[in-house]
Every structure is written in C-alpha cells, then in structure tokens.
Protein backbone atom coordinates (compact mmCIF):
# COMPACT_ATOMS: atom_id res chain seq x y z
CA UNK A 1 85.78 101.61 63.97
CA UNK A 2 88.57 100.50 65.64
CA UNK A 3 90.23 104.08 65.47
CA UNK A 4 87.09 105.91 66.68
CA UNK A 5 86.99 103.43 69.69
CA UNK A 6 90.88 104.11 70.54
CA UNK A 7 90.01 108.51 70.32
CA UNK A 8 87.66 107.95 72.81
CA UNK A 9 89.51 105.74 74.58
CA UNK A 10 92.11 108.67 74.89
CA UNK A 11 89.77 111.21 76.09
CA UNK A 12 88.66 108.72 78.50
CA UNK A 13 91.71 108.21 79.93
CA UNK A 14 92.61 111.72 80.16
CA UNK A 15 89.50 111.93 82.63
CA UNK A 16 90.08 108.00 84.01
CA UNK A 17 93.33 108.29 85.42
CA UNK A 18 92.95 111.30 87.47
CA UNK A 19 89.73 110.08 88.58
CA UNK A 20 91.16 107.46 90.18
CA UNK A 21 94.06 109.48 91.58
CA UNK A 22 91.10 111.50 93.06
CA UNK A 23 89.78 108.50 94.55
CA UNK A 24 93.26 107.07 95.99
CA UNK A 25 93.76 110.79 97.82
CA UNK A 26 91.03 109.10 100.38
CA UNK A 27 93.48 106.28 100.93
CA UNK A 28 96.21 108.79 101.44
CA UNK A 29 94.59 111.37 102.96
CA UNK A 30 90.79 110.92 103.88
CA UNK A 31 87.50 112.20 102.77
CA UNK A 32 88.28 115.35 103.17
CA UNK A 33 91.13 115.47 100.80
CA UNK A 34 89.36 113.43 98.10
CA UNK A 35 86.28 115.86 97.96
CA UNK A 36 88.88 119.08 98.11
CA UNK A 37 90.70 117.01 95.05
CA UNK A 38 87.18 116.20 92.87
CA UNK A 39 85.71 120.30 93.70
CA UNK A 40 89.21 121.44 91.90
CA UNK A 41 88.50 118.63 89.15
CA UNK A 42 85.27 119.31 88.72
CA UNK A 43 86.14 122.71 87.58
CA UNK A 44 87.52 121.34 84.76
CA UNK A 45 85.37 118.37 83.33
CA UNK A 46 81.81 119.76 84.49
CA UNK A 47 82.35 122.58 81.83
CA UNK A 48 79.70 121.65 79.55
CA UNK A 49 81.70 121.22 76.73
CA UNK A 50 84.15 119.18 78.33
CA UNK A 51 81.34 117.02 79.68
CA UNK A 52 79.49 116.96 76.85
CA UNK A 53 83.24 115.44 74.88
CA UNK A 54 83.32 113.08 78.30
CA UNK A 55 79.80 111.90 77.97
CA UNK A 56 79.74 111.73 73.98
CA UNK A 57 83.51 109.78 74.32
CA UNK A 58 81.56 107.16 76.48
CA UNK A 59 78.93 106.78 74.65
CA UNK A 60 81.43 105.80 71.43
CA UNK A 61 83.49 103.82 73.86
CA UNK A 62 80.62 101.18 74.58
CA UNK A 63 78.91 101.03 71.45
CA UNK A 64 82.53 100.74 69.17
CA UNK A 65 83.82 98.38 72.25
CA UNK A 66 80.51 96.17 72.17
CA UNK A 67 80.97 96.13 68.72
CA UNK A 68 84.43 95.49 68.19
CA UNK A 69 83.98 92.77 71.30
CA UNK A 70 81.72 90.81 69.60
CA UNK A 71 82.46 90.64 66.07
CA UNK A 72 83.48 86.55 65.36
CA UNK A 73 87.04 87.09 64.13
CA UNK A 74 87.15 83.22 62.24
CA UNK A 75 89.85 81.95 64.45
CA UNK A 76 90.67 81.20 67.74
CA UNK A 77 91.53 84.20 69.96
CA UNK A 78 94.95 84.58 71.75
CA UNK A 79 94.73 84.52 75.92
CA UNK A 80 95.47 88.08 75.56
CA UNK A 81 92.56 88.90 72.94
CA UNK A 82 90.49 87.06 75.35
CA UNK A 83 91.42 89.10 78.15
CA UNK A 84 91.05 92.16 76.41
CA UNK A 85 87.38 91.63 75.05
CA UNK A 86 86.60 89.89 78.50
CA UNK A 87 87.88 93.17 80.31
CA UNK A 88 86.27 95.59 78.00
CA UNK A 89 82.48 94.07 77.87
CA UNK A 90 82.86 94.46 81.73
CA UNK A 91 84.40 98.30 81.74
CA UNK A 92 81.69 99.25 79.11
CA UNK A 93 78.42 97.80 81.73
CA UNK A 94 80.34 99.07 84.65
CA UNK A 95 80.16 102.67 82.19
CA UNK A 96 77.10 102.12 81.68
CA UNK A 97 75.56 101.75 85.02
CA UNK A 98 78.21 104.04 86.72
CA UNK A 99 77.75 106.81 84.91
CA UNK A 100 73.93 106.75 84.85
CA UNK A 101 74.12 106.60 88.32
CA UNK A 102 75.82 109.48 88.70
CA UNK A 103 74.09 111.37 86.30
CA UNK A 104 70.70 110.17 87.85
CA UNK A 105 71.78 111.33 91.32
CA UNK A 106 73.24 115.32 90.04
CA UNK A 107 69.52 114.91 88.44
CA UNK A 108 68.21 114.34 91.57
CA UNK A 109 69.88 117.27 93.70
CA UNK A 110 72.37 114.64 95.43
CA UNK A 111 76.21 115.86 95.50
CA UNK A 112 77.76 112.85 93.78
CA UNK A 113 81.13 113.37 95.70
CA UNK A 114 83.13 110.84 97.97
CA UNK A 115 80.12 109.55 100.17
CA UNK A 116 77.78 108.98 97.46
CA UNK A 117 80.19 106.60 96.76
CA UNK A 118 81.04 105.42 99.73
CA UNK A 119 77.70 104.56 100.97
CA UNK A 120 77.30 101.57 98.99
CA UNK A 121 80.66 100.04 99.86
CA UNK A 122 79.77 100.42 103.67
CA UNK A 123 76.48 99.53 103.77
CA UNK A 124 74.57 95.78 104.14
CA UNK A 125 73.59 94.64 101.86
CA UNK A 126 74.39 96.61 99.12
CA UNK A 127 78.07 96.31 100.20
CA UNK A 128 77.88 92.97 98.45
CA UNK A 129 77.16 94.52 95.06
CA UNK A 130 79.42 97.44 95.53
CA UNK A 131 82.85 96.42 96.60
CA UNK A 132 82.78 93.54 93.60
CA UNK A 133 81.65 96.55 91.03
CA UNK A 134 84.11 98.89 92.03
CA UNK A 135 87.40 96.47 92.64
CA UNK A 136 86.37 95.13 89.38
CA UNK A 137 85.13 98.06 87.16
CA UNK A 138 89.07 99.91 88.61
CA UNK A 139 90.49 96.10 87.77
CA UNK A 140 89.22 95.53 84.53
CA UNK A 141 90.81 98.94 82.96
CA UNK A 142 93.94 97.95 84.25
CA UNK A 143 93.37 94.60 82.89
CA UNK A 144 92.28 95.89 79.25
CA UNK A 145 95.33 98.37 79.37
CA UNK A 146 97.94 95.53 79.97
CA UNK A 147 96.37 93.28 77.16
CA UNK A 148 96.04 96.29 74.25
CA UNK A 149 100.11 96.68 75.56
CA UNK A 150 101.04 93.21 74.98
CA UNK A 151 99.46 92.83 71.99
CA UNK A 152 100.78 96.17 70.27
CA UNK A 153 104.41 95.65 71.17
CA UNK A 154 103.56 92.17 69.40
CA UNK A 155 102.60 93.60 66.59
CA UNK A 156 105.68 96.32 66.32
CA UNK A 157 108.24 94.04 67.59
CA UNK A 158 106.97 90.24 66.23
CA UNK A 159 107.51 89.67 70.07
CA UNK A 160 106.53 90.81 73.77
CA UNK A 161 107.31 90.01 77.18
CA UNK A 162 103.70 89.07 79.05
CA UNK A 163 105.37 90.70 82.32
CA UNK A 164 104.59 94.17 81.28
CA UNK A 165 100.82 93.22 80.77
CA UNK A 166 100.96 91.29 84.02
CA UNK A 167 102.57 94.29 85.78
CA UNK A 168 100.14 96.24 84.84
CA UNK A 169 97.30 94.15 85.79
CA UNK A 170 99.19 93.81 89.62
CA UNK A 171 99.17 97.55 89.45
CA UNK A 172 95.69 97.69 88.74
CA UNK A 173 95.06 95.40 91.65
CA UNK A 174 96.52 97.10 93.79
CA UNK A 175 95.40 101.14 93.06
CA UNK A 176 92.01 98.92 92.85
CA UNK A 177 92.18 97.39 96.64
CA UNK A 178 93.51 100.77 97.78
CA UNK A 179 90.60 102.91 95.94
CA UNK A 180 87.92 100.28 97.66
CA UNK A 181 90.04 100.62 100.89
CA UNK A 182 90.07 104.45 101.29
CA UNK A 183 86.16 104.05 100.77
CA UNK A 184 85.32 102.00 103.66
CA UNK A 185 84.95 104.69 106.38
C-alpha cells in the first residue's frame, strides 16, 4: 500500500507544485497573471487523460493515506510520525472538499479560475472558513513533505538533522501566507 500511496503522491506533486506556483504569480504579479498562468496550465492537465491520472491519483492518495494514517502501529509514534499522519488526514479532507468543489463548480458552468477562489477569502463570513482552509490545506503539504524527509534520511543514514524538515515547514509557511495574500484583492 504504502508504494501505491507514494506513485500517487508523485503524480500529485507533479500537478501540486506548479499549482501553487500558479497561485503565488497573483502575489507577484496580480490576477491577471495568475489566470494567464492556470489558461496555459490548463492546457496540459484538463486533457482528459491527464485529468482522469490527476483525479484517479487523488482518489488513491486519500483512501491509501486514510489507510496508512490510521492503521495502530503497536508502539508509540515518533513527533515526526505524528506530524506526518496529523498533516496527511488534513491534506486528504482539504482533497476531498477542494477538489469537489471545483469539480462541482466546472459542473455548474462557473470558470473555476483565480476569483472563484478568491471570493471566499474576501468575503464575510465565509472568509472565516476560507483563509484557515487554504493557509492550512498549502501548510499541511509542506508540513507532510518535511516529516516523510526527516524520517527517510533516518532511515538511510541511522541519523537526520530536524532543520531540513523544519525548513521546509517555514517554507511552506511562507509560499502559504503569500498564496492567501495574493488572494485578498
């Protein structure tokens, strides 16, 4: 299981990371720049093959990740095994409900671009819901990514340094503030 869930986890991030890249070019460079960004990406990953890999990878991601999350191990977990399954029953409900919204609103004839997600961060009271999801939903991959890297240059090495991990969490904090920032027009 655990091998399925780390293939999908690579096809995720091969869409992930320049998703959020998309979605920091509104920090940089406005609105304008993040749509012209997603209408070239979009080329790419709305193929229906490709989106039918992206949708079947998350699919495999929660279920293996739920799975894998909650299967009692017999002893007690490591902070960084904590982290990890704390981080990654988060990212698979913020999957869950982000990518059902989006599919629900392409259903629905609305263009799921840069102010469909920019309404809720910017608007009372759902503003309340939103900026918590998103910070936490960009947060929480960074936070799952820095505790799978601490723990696998523990198990090559028989030692790691926790400042990579926690360098990688402050990185994810802070492409996670900038995301929600370029979003609050």
């Amino acid at each position: 299981m655990k091998k399925i869930h780390r293939l999908s986890s690579v096809v995720l991030a091969a869409f992930i990371l320049p998703h959020l890249l998309n979605h920091l070019t509104a920090f940089w460079s406005g609105p304008d720049a993040h749509i012209a960004f997603m209408d070239g990406f979009r080329k790419i990953y709305r193929q229906p093959v490709v989106e039918g890999i992206l949708l079947l990878s998350v699919v495999v991601q929660i279920g293996t990740g739920l799975r894998l999350a909650f299967t009692r191990t017999g002893r007690k977990l490591s902070f960084w095994e904590r982290v990890q399954r704390g981080s990654g029953i988060y990212l698979a409900l913020f999957m869950l409900i982000h990518v059902s919204a989006v599919l629900t609103g392409r259903s629905s004839g609305t263009d799921t671009n840069f102010h469909f997600a920019a309404w809720g961060v910017n608007n009372d009271p759902s503003l309340l819901f939103f900026i918590p999801y998103y910070f936490l939903g960009v947060w929480t991959f960074f936070l799952h990514i820095g505790a799978i890297r601490y723990r696998k240059v523990l198990e090559i090495n028989r030692v790691s340094s926790p400042w990579q991990g926690y360098g990688i969490w402050a990185a994810g904090w802070g492409i996670s503030a900038l995301i929600l920032a370029g979003l609050r027009v």
